[in-house]
N, C-alpha and C. Protein backbone atom coordinates (compact mmCIF):
# COMPACT_ATOMS: atom_id res chain seq x y z
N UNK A 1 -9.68 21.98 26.80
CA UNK A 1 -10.12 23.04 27.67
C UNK A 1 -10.77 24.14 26.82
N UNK A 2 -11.60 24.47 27.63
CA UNK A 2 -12.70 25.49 26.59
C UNK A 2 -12.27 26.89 26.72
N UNK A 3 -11.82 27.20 25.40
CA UNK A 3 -11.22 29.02 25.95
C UNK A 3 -12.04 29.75 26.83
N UNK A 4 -11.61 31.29 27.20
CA UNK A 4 -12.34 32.00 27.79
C UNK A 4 -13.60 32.76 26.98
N UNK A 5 -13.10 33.04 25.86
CA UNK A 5 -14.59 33.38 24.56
C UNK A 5 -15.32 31.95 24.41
N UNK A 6 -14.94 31.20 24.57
CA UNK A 6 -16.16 30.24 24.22
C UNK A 6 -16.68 30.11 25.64
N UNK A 7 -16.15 30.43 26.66
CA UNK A 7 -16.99 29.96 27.96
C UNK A 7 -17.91 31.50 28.29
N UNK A 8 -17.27 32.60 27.63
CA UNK A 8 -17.97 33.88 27.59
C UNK A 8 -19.66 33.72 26.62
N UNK A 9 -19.01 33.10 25.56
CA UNK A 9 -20.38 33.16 24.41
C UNK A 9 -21.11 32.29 25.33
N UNK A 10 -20.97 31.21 25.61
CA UNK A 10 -22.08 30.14 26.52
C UNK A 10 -22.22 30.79 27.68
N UNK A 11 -21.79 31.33 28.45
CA UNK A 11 -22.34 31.62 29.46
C UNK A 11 -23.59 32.97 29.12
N UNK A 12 -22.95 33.68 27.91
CA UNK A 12 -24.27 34.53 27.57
C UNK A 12 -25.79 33.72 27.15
N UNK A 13 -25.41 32.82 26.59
CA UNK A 13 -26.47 31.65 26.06
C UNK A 13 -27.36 31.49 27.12
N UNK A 14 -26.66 31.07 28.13
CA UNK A 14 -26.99 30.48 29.75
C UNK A 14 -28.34 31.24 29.85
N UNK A 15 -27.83 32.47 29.74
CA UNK A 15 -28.67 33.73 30.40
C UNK A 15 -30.52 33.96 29.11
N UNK A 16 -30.06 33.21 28.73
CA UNK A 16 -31.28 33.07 27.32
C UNK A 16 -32.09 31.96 27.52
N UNK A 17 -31.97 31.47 28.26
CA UNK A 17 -32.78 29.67 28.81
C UNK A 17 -32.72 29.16 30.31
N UNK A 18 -34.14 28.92 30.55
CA UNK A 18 -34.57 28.52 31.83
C UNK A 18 -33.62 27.55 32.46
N UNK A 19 -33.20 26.93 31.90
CA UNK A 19 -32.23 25.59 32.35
C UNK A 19 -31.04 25.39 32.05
N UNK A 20 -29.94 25.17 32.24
CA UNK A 20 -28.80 25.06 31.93
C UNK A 20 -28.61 24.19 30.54
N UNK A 21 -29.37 22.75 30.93
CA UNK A 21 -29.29 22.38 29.92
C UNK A 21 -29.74 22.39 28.20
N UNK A 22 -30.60 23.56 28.36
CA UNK A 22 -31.04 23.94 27.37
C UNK A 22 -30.14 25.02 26.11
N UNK A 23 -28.81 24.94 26.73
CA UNK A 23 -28.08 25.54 26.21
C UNK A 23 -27.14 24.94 25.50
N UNK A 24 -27.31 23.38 25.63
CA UNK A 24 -26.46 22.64 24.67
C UNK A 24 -26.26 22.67 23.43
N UNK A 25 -26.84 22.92 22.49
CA UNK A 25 -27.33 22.77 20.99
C UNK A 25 -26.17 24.18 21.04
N UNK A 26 -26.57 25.25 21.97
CA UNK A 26 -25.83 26.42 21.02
C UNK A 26 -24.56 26.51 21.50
N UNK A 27 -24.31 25.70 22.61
CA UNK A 27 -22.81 25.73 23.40
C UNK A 27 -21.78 24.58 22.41
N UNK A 28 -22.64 23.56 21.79
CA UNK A 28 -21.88 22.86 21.12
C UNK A 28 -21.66 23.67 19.43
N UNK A 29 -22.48 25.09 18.90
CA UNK A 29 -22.51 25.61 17.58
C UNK A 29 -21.32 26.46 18.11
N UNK A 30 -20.92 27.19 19.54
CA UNK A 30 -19.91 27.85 19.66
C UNK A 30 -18.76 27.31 19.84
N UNK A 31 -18.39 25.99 20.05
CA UNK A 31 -17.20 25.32 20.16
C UNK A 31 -16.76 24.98 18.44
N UNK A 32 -17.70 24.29 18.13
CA UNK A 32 -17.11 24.05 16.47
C UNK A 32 -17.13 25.10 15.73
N UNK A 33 -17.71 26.54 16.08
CA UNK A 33 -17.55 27.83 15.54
C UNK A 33 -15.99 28.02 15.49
N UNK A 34 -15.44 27.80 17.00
CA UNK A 34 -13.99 28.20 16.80
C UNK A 34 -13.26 27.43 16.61
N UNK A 35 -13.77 26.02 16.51
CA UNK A 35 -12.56 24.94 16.42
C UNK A 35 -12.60 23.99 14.80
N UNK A 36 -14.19 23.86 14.25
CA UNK A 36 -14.58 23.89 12.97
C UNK A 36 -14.96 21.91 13.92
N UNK A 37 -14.79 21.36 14.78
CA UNK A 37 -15.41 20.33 15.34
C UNK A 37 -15.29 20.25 16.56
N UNK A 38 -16.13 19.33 17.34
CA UNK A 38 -16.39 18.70 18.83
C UNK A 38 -15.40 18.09 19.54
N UNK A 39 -14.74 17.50 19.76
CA UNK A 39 -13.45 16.63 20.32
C UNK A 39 -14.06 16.43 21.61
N UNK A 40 -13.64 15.28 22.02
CA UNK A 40 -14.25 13.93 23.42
C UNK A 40 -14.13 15.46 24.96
N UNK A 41 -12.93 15.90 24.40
CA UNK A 41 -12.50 16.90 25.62
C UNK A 41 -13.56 18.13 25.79
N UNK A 42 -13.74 18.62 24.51
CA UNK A 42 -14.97 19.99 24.47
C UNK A 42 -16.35 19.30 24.98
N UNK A 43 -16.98 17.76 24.33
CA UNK A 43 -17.91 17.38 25.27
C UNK A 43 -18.18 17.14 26.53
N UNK A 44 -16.44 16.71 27.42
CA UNK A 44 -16.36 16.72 29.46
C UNK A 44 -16.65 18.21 29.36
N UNK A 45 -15.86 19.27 28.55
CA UNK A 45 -15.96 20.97 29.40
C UNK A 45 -17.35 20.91 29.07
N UNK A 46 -18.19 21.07 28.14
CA UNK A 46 -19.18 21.70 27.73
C UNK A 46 -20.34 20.88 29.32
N UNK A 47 -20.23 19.75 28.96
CA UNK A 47 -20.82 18.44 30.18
C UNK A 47 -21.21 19.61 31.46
N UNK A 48 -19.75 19.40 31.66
CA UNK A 48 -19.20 19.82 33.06
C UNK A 48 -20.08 21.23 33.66
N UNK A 49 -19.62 22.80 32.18
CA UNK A 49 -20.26 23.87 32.07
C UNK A 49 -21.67 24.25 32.37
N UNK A 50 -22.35 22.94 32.04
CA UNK A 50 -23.98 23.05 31.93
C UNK A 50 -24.51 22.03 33.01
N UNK A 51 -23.69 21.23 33.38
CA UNK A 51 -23.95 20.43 34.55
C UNK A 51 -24.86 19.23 34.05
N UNK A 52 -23.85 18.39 32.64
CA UNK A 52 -24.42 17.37 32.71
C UNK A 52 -23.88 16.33 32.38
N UNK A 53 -23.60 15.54 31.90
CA UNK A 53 -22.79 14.25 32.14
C UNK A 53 -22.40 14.24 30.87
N UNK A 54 -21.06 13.77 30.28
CA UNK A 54 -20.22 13.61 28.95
C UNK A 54 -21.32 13.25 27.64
N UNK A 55 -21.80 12.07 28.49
CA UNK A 55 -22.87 11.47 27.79
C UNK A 55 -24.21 11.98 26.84
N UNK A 56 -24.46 13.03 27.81
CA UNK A 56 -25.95 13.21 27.48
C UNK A 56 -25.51 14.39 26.40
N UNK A 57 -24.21 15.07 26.78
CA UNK A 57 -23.83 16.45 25.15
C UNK A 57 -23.83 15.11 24.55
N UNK A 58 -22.56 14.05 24.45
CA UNK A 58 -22.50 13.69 23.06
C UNK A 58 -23.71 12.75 22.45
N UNK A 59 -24.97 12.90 23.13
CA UNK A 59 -25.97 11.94 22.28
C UNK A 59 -26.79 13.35 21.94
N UNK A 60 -26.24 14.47 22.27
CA UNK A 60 -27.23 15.75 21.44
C UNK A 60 -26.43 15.97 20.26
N UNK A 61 -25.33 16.04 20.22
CA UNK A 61 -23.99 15.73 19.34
C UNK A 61 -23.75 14.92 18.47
N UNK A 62 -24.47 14.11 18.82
CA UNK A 62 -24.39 13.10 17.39
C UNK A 62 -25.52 12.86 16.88
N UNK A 63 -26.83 13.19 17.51
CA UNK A 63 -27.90 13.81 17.21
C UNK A 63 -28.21 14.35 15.54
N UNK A 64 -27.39 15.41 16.07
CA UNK A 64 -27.83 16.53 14.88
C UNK A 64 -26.17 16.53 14.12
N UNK A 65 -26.99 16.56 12.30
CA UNK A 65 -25.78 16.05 11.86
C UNK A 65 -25.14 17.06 11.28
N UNK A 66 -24.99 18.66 12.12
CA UNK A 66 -24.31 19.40 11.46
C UNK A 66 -23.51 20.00 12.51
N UNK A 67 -23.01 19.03 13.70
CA UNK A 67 -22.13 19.07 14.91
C UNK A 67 -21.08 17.74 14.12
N UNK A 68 -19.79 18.16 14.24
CA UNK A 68 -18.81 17.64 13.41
C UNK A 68 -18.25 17.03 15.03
N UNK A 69 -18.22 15.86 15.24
CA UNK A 69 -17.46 14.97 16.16
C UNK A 69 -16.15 13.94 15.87
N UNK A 70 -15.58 14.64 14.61
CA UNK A 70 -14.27 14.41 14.33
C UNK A 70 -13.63 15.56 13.55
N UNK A 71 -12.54 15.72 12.96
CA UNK A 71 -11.83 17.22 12.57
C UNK A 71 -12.53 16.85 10.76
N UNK A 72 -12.78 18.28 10.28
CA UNK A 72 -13.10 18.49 9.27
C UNK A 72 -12.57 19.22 8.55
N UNK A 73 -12.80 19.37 7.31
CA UNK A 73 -12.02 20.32 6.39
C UNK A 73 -11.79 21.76 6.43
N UNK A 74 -11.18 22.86 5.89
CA UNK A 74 -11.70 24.18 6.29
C UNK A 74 -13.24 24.51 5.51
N UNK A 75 -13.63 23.50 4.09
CA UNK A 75 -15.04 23.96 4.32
C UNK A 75 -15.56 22.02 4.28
N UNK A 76 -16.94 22.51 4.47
CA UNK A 76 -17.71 21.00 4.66
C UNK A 76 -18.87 21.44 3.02
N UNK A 77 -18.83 20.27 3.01
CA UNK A 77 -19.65 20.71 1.84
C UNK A 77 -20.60 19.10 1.92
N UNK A 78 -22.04 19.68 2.10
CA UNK A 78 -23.38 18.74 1.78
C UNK A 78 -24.41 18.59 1.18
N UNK A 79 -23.96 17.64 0.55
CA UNK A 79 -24.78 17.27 -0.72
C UNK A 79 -26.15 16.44 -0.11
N UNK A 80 -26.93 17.12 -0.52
CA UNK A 80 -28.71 16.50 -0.30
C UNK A 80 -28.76 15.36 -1.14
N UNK A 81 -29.30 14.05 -0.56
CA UNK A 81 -29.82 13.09 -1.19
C UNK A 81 -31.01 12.47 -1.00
N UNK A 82 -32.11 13.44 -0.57
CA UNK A 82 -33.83 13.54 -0.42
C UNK A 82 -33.82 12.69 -1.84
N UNK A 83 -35.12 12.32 -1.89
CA UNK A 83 -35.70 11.66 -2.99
C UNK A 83 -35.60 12.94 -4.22
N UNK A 84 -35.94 13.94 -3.98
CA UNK A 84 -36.06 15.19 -4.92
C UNK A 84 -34.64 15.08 -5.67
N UNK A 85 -33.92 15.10 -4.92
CA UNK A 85 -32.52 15.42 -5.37
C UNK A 85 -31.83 14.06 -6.21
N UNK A 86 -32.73 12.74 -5.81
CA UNK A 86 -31.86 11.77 -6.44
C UNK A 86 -33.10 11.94 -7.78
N UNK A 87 -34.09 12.06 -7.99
CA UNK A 87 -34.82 12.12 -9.06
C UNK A 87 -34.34 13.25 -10.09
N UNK A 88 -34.22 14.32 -9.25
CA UNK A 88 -32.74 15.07 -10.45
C UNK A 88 -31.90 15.19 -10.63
N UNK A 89 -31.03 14.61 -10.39
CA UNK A 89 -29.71 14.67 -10.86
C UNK A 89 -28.54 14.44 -9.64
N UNK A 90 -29.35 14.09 -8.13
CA UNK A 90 -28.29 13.81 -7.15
C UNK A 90 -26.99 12.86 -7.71
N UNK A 91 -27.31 11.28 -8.26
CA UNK A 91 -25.74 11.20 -8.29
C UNK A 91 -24.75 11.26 -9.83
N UNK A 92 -25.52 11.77 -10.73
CA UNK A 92 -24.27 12.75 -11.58
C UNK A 92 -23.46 13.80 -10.57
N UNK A 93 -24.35 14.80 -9.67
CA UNK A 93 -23.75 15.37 -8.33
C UNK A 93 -22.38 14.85 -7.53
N UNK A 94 -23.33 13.79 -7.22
CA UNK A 94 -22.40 13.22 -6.12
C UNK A 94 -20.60 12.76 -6.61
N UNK A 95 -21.50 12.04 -8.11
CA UNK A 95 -19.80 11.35 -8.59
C UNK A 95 -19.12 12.57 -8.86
N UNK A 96 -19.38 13.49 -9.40
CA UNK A 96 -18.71 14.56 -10.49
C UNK A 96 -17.89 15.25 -8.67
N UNK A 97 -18.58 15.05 -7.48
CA UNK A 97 -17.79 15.81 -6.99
C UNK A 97 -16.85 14.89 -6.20
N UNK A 98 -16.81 13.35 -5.95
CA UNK A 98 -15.50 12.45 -5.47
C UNK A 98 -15.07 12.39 -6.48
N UNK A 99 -15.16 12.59 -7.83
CA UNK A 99 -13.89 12.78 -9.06
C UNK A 99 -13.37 14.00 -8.59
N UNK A 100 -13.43 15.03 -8.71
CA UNK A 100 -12.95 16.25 -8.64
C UNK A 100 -12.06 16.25 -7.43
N UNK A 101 -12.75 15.66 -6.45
CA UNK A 101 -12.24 15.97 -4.96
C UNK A 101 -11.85 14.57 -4.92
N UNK A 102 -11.45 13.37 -5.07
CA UNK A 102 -10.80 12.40 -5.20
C UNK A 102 -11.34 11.75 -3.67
N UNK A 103 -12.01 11.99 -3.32
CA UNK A 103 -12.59 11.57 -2.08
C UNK A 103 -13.86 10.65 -2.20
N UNK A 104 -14.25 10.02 -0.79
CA UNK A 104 -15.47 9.51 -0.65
C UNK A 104 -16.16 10.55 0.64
N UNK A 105 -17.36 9.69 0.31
CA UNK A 105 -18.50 10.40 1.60
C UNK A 105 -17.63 10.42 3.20
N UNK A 106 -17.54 11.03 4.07
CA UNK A 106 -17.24 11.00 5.36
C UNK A 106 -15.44 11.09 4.99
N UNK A 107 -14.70 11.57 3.92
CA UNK A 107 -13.08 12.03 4.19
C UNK A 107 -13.29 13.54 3.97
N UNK A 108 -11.90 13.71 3.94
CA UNK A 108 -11.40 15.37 3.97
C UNK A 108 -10.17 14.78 2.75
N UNK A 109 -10.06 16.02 2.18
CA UNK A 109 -9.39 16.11 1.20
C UNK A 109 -7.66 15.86 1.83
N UNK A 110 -6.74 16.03 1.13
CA UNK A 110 -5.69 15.61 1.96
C UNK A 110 -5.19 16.97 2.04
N UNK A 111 -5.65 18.00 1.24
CA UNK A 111 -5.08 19.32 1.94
C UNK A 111 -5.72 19.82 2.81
N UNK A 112 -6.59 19.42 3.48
CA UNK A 112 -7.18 20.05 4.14
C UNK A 112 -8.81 20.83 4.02
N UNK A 113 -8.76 20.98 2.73
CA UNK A 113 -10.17 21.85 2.17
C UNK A 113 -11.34 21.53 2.21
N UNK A 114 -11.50 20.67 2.01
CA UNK A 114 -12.56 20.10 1.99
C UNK A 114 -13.34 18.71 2.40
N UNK A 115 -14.18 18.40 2.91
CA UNK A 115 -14.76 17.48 3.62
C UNK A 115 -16.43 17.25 3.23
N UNK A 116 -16.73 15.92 2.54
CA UNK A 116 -17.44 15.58 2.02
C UNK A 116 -18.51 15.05 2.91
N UNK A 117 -19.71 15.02 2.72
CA UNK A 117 -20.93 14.57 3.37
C UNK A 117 -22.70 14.08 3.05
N UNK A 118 -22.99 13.34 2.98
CA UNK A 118 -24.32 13.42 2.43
C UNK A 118 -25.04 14.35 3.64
N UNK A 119 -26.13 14.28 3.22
CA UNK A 119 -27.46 15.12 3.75
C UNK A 119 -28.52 14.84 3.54
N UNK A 120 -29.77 14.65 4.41
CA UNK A 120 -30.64 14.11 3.88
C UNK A 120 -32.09 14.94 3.45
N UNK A 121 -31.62 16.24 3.34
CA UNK A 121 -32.32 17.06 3.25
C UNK A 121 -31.75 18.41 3.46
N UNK A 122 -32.01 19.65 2.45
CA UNK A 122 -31.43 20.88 2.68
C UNK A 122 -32.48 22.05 1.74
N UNK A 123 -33.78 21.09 2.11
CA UNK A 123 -35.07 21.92 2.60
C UNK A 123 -35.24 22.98 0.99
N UNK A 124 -34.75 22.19 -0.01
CA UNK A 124 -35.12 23.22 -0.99
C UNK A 124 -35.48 22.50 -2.57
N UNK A 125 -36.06 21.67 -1.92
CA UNK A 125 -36.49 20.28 -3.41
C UNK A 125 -37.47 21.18 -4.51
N UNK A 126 -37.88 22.22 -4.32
CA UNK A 126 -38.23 22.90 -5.38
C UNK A 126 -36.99 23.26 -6.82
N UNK A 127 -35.89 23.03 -5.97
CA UNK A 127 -34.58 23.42 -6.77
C UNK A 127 -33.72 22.45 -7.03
N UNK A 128 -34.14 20.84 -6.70
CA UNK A 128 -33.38 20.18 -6.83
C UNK A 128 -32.34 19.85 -7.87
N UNK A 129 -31.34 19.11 -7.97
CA UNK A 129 -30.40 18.93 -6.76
C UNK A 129 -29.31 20.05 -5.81
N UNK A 130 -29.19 20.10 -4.99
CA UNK A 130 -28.29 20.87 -4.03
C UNK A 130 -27.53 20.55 -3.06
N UNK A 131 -26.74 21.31 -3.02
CA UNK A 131 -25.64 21.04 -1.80
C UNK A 131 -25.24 22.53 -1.35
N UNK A 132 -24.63 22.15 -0.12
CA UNK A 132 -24.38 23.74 0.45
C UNK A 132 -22.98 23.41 0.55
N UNK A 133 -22.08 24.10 1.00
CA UNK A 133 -20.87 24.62 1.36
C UNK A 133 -20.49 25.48 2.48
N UNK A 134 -20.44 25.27 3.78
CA UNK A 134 -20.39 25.88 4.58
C UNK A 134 -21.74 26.58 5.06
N UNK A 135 -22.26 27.95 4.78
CA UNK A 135 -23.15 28.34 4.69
C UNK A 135 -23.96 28.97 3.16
N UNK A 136 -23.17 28.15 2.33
CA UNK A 136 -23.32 28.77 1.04
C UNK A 136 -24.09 27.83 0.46
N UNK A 137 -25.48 27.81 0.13
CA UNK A 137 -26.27 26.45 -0.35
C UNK A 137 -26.14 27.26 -1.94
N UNK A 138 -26.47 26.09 -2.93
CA UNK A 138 -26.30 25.84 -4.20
C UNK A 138 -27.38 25.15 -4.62
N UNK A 139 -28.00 25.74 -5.90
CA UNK A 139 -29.10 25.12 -6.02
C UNK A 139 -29.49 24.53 -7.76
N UNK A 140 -30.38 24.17 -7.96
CA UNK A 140 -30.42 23.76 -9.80
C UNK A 140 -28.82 23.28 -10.17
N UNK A 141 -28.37 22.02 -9.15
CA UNK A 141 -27.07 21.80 -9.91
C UNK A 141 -27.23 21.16 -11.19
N UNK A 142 -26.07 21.21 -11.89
CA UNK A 142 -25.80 20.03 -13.46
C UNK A 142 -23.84 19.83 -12.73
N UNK A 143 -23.59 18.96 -13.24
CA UNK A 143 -22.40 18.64 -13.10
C UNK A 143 -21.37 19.35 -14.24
N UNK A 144 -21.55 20.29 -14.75
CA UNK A 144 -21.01 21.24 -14.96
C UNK A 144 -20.53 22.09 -14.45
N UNK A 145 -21.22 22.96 -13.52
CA UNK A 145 -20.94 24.18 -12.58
C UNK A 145 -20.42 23.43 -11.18
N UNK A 146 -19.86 22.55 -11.33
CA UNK A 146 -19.44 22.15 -9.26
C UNK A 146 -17.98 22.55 -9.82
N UNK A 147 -17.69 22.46 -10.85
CA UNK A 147 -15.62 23.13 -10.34
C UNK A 147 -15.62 24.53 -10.50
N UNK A 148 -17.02 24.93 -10.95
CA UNK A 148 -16.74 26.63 -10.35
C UNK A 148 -17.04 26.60 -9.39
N UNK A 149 -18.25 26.05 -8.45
CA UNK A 149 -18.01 26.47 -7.42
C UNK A 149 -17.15 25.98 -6.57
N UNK A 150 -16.58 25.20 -6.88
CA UNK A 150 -15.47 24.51 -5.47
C UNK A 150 -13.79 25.85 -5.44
N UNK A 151 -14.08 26.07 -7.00
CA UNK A 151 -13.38 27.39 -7.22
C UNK A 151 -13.45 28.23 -6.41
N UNK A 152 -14.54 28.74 -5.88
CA UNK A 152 -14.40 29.90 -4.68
C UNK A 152 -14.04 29.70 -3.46
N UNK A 153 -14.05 28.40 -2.96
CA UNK A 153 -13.37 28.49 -1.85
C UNK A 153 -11.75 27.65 -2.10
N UNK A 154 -11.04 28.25 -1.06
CA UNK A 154 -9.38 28.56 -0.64
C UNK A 154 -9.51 27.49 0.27
């Protein structure tokens, strides 16, 4: 069931677009805002909210791959693997961070922290390789500097 702030934020949305359904994309950014993912149940309310069938949120939902349709870590962290990024240094990247984080692509750490992901782009191949962290993108990696940054986040 969709709280009353999340049915408050979407219904302000509502009021920003000709169509109901045009409010999906941001009705599904305010549910995983407060919940950190989608669950089968937030796609019937959200459905239901905008007047459209279970179906048609979760194929916008799985759509776009920065709507989380299973539970995720408290941060997500995505690593770009564009051609740019594997020509510099994507998988020294990639390994140095399932060593560290003892994980593969698509788990969560077992405390909770963190949740691993490729990406297939994060729009900054002038700087390759990168990954972001929540909203925190990272850029000119070497596999040196990823346990400072995994350092800043709790």
């Amino acid at each position: 069931m969709l709280t009353q702030t999340e049915i408050s934020k979407i219904e302000h949305e509502l009021q920003q677009v000709p169509v109901k359904k045009a409010a999906v994309i941001e009705a599904l950014k305010i549910v995983q805002q407060q919940r950190r993912w989608v669950s089968d149940e937030n796609v019937e309310d959200i459905a239901a909210l905008l007047g459209m069938s279970a179906d048609e949120v979760d194929s916008v939902a799985t759509f776009y791959n920065l709507i989380f349709r299973q539970p995720v870590g408290r941060h997500v962290i995505l690593v770009c693997d564009s051609i740019s990024c594997w020509v510099m240094g994507y998988e020294n990247i990639r390994k140095t961070l399932m060593e560290l984080l003892q994980i593969k692509y698509g788990q969560t750490t077992p405390d909770g922290r963190f949740t691993l992901l490729p990406n297939a782009c994060l729009g900054t191949c002038d700087h390759a390789p990168a990954l972001m962290i929540d909203e925190d993108l990272y850029r000119d990696l070497n596999g040196k500097n990823i346990g400072e940054i995994l350092d800043k986040y709790e």
